[in-house]
PDB file of N, CA and C in Angstrom:
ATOM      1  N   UNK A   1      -2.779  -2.881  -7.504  1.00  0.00           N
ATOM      2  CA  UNK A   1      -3.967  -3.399  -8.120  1.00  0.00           C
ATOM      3  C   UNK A   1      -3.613  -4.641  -8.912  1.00  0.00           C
ATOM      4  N   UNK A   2      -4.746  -5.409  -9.258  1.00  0.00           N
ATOM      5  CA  UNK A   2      -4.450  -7.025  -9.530  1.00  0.00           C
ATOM      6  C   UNK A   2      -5.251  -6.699 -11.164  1.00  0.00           C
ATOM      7  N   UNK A   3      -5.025  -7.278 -12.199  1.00  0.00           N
ATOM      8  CA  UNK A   3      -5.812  -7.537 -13.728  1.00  0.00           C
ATOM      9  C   UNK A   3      -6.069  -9.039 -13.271  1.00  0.00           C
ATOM     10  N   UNK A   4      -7.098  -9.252 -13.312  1.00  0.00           N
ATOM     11  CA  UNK A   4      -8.418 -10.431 -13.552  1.00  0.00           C
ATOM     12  C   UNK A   4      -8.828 -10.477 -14.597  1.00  0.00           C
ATOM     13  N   UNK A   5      -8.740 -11.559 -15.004  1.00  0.00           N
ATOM     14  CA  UNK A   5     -10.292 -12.444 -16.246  1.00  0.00           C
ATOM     15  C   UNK A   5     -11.238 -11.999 -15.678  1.00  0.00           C
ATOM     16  N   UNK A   6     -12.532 -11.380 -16.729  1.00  0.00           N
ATOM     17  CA  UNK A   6     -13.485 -10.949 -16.368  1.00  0.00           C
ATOM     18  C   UNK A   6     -14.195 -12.531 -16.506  1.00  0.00           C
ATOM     19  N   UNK A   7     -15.214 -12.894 -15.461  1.00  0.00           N
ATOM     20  CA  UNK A   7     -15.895 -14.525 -15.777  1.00  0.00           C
ATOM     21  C   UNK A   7     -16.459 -14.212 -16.801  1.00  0.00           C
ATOM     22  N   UNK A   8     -16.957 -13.657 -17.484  1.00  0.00           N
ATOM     23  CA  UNK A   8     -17.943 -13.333 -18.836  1.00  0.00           C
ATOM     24  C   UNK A   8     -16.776 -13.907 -20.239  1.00  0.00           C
ATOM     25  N   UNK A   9     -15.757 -13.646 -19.856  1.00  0.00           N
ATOM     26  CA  UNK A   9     -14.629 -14.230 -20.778  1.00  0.00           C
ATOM     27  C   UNK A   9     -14.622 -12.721 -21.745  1.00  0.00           C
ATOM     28  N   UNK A  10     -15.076 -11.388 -21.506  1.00  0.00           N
ATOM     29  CA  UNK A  10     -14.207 -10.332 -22.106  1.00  0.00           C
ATOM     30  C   UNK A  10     -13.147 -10.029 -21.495  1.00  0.00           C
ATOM     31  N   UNK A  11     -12.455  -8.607 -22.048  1.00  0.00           N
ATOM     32  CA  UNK A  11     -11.505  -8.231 -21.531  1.00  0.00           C
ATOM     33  C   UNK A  11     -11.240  -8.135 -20.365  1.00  0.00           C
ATOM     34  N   UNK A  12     -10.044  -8.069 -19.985  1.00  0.00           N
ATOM     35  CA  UNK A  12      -9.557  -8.315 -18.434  1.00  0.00           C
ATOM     36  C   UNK A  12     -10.184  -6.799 -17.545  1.00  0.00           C
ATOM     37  N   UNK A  13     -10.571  -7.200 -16.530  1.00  0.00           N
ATOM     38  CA  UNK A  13     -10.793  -5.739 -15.680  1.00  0.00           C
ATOM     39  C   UNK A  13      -9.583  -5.229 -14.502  1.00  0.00           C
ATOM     40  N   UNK A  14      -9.767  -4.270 -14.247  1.00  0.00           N
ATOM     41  CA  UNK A  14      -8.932  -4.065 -12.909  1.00  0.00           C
ATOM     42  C   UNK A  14      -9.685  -3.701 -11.557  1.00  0.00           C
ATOM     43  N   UNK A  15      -8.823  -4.942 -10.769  1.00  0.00           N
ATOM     44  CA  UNK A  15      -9.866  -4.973  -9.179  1.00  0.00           C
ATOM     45  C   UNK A  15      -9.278  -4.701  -8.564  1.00  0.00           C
ATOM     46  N   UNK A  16      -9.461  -3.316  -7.723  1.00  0.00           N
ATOM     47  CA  UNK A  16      -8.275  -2.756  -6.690  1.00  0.00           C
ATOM     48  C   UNK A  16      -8.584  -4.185  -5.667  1.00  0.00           C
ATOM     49  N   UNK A  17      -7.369  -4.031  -4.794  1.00  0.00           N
ATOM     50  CA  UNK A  17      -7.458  -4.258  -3.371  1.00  0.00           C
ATOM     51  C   UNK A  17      -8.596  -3.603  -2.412  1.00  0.00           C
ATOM     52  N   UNK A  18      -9.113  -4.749  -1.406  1.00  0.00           N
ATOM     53  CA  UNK A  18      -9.694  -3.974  -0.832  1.00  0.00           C
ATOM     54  C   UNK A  18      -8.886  -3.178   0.638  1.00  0.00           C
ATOM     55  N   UNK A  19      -7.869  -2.812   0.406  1.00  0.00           N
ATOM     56  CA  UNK A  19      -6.706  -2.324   1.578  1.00  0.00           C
ATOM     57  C   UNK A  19      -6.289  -1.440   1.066  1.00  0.00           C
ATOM     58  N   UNK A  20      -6.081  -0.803  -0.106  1.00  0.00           N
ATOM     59  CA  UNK A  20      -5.386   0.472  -1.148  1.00  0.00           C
ATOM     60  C   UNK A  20      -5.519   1.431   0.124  1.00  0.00           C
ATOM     61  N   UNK A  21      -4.590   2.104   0.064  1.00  0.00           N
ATOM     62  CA  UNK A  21      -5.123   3.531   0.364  1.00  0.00           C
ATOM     63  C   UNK A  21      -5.264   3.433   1.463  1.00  0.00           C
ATOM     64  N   UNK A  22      -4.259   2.900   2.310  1.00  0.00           N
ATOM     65  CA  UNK A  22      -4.239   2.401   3.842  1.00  0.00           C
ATOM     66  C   UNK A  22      -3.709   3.583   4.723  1.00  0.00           C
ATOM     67  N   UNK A  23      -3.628   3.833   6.144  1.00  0.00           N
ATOM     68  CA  UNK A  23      -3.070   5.118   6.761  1.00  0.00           C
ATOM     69  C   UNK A  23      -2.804   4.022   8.231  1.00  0.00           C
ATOM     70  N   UNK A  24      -1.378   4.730   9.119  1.00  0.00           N
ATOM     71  CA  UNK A  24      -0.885   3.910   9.806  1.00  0.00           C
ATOM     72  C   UNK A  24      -0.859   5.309  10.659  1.00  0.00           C
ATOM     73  N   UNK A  25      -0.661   5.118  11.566  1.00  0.00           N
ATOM     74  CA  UNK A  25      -0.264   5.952  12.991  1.00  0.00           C
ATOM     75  C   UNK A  25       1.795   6.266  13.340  1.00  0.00           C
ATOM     76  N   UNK A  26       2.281   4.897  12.470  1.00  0.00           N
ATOM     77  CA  UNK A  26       3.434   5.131  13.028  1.00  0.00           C
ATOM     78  C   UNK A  26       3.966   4.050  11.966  1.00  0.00           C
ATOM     79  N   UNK A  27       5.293   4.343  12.026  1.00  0.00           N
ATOM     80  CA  UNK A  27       6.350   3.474  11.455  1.00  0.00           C
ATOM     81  C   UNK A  27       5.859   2.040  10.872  1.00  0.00           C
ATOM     82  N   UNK A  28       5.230   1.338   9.669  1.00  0.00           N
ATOM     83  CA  UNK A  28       5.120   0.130  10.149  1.00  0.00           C
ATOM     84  C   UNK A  28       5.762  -0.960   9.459  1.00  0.00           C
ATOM     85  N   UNK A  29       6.947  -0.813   9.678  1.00  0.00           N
ATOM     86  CA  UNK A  29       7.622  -2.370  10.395  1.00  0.00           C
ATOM     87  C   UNK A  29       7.592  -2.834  10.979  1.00  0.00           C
ATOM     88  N   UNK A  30       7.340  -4.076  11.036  1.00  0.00           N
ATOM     89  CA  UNK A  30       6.996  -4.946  12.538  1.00  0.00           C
ATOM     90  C   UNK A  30       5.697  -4.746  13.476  1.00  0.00           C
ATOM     91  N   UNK A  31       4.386  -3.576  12.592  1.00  0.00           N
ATOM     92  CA  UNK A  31       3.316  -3.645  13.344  1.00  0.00           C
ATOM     93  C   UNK A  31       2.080  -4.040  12.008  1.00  0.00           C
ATOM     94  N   UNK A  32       2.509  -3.800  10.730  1.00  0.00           N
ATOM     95  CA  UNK A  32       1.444  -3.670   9.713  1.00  0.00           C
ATOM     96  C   UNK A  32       1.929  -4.578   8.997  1.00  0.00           C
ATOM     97  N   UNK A  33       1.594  -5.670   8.434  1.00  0.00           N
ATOM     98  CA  UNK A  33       1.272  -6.776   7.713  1.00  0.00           C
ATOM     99  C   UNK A  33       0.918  -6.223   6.249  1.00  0.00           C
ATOM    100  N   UNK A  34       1.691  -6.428   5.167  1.00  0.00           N
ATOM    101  CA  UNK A  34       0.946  -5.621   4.068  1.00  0.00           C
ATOM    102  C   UNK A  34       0.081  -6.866   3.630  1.00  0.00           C
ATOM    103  N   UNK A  35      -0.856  -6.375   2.871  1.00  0.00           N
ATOM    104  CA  UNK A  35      -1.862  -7.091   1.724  1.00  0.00           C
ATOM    105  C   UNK A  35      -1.258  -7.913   0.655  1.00  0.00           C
ATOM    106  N   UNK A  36      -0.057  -6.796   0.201  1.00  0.00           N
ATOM    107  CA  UNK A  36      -0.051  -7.794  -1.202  1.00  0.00           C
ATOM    108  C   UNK A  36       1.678  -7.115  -1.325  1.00  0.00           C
ATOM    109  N   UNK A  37       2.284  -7.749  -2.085  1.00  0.00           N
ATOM    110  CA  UNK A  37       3.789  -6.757  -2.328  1.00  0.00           C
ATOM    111  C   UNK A  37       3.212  -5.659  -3.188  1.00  0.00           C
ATOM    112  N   UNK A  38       4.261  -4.575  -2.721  1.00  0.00           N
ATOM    113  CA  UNK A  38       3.756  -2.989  -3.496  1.00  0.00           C
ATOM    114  C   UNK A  38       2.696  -2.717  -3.140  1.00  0.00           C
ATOM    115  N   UNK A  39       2.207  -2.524  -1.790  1.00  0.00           N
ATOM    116  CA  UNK A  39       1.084  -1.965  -1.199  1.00  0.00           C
ATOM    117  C   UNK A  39       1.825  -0.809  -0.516  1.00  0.00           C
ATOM    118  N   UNK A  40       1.130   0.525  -0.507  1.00  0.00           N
ATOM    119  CA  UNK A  40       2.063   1.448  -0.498  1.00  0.00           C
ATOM    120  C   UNK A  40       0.871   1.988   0.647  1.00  0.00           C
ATOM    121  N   UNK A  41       1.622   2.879   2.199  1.00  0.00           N
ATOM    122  CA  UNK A  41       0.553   2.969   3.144  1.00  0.00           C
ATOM    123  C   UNK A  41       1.101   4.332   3.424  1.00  0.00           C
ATOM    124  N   UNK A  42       0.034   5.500   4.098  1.00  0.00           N
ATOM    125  CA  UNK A  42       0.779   6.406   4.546  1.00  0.00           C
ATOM    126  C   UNK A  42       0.690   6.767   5.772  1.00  0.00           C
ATOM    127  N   UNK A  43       2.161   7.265   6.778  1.00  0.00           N
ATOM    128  CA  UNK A  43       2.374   7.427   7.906  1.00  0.00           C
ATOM    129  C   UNK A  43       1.386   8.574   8.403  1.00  0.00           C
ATOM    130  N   UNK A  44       0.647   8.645   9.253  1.00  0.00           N
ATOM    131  CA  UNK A  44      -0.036   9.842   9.472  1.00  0.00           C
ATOM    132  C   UNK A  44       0.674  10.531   9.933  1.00  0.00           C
ATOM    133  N   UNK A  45       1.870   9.801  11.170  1.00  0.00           N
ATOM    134  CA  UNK A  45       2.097  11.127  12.402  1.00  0.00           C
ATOM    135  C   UNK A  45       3.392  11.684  11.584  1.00  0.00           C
ATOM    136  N   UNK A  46       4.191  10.585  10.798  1.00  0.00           N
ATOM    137  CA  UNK A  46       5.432  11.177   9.663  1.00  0.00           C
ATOM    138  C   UNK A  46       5.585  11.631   8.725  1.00  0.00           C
ATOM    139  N   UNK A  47       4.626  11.804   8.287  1.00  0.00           N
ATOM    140  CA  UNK A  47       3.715  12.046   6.984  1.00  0.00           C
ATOM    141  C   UNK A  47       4.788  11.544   5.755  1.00  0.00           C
ATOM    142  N   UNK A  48       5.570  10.057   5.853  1.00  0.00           N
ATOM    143  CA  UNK A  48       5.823   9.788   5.056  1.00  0.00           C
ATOM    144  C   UNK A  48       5.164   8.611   4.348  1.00  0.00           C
ATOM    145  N   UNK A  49       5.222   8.211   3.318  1.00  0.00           N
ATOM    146  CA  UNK A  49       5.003   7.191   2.551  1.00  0.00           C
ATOM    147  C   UNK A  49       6.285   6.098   2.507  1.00  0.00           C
ATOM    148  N   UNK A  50       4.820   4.812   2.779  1.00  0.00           N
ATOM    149  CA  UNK A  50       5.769   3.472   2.850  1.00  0.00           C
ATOM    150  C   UNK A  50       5.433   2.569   2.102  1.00  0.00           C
ATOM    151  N   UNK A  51       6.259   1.754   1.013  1.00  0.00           N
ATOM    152  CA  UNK A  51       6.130   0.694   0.561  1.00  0.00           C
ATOM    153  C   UNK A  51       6.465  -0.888   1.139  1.00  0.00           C
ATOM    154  N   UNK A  52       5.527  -1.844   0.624  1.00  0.00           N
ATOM    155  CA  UNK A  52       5.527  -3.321   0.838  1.00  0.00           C
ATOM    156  C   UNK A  52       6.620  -3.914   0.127  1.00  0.00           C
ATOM    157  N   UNK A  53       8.028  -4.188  -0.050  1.00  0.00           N
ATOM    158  CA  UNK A  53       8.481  -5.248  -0.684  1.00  0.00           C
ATOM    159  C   UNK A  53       7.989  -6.909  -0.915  1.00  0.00           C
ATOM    160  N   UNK A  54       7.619  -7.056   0.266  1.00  0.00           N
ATOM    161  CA  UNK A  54       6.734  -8.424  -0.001  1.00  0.00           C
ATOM    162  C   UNK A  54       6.215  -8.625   1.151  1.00  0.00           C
ATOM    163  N   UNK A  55       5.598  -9.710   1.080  1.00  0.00           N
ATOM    164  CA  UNK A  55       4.333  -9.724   2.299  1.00  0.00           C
ATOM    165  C   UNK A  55       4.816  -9.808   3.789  1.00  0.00           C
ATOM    166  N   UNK A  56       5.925  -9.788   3.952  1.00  0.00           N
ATOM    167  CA  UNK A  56       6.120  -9.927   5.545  1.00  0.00           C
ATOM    168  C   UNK A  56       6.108  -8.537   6.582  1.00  0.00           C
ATOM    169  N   UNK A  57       5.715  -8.122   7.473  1.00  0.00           N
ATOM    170  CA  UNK A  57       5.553  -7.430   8.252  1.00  0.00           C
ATOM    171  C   UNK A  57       6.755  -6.195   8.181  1.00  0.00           C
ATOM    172  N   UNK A  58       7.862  -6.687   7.752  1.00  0.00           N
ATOM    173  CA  UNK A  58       8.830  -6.140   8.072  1.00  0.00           C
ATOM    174  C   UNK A  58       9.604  -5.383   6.653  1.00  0.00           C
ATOM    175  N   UNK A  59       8.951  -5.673   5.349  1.00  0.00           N
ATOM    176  CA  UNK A  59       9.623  -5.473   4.448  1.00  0.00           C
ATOM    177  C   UNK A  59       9.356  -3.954   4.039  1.00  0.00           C
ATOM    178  N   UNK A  60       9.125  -3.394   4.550  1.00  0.00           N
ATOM    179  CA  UNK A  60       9.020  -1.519   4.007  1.00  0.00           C
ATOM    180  C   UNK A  60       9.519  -0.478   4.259  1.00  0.00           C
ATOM    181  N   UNK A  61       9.384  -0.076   3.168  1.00  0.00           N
ATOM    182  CA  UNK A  61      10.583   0.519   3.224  1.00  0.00           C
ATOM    183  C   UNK A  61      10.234   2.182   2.664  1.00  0.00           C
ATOM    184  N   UNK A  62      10.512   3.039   2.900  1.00  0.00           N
ATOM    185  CA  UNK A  62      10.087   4.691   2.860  1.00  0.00           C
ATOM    186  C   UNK A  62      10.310   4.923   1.395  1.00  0.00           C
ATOM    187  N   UNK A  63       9.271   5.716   0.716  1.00  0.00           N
ATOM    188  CA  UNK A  63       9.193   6.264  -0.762  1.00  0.00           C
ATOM    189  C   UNK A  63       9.488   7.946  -0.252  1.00  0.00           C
ATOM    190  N   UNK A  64       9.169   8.472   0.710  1.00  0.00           N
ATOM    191  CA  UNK A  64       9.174  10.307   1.144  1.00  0.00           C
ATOM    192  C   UNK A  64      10.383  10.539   2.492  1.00  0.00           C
ATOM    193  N   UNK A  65      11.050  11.218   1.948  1.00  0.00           N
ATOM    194  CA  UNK A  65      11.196  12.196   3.286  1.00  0.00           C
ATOM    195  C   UNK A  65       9.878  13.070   4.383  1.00  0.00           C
ATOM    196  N   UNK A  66       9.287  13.413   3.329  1.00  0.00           N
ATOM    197  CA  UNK A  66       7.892  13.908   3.934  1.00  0.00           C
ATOM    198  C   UNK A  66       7.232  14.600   2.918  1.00  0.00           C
ATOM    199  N   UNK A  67       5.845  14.530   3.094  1.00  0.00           N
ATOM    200  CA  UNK A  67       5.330  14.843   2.389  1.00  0.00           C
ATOM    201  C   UNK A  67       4.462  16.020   2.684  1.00  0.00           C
ATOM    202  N   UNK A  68       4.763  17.392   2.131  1.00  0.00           N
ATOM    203  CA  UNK A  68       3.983  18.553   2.073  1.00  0.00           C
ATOM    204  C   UNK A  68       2.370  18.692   2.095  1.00  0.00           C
ATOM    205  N   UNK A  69       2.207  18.733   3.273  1.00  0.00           N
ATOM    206  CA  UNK A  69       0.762  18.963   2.670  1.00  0.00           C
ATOM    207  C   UNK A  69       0.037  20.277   2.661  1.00  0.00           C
ATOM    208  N   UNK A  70      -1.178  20.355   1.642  1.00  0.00           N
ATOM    209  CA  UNK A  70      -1.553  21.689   1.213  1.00  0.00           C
ATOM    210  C   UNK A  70      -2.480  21.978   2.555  1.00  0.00           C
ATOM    211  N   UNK A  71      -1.970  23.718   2.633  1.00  0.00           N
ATOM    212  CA  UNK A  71      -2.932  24.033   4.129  1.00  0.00           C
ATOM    213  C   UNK A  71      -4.296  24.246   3.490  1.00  0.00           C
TER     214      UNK A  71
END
């Protein structure tokens, strides 16, 4: 998420991305383009979680071995 100047000139707000909370089919290095650095996406079929180091296609890198999910 990004902190913006609100135009009104109060306090700053917070404006997610509109990409947060992204879901991939497979591995993506070299197929998913992140949004922004630290855009964090999750593998459906690996059920791991992947982070953006920076914007190039290729920079991510796994936060899970896997992730449990509740039945």
């Amino acid at each position: 998420m990004a902190i913006v100047q609100d135009k009104s000139g109060s306090n700053p707000k917070d404006v997610p991305y509109t990409t947060y909370n992204r879901i991939v089919a497979a591995d993506p290095n070299g197929t998913t383009t992140p949004a922004y650095a630290g855009e964090i996406v999750l593998d459906t079929t690996t059920k791991k979680l992947w982070k953006a180091m920076n914007v190039a296609n290729n920079s991510w890198v796994t936060l899970t071995n896997a992730i449990t999910m509740a039945a």
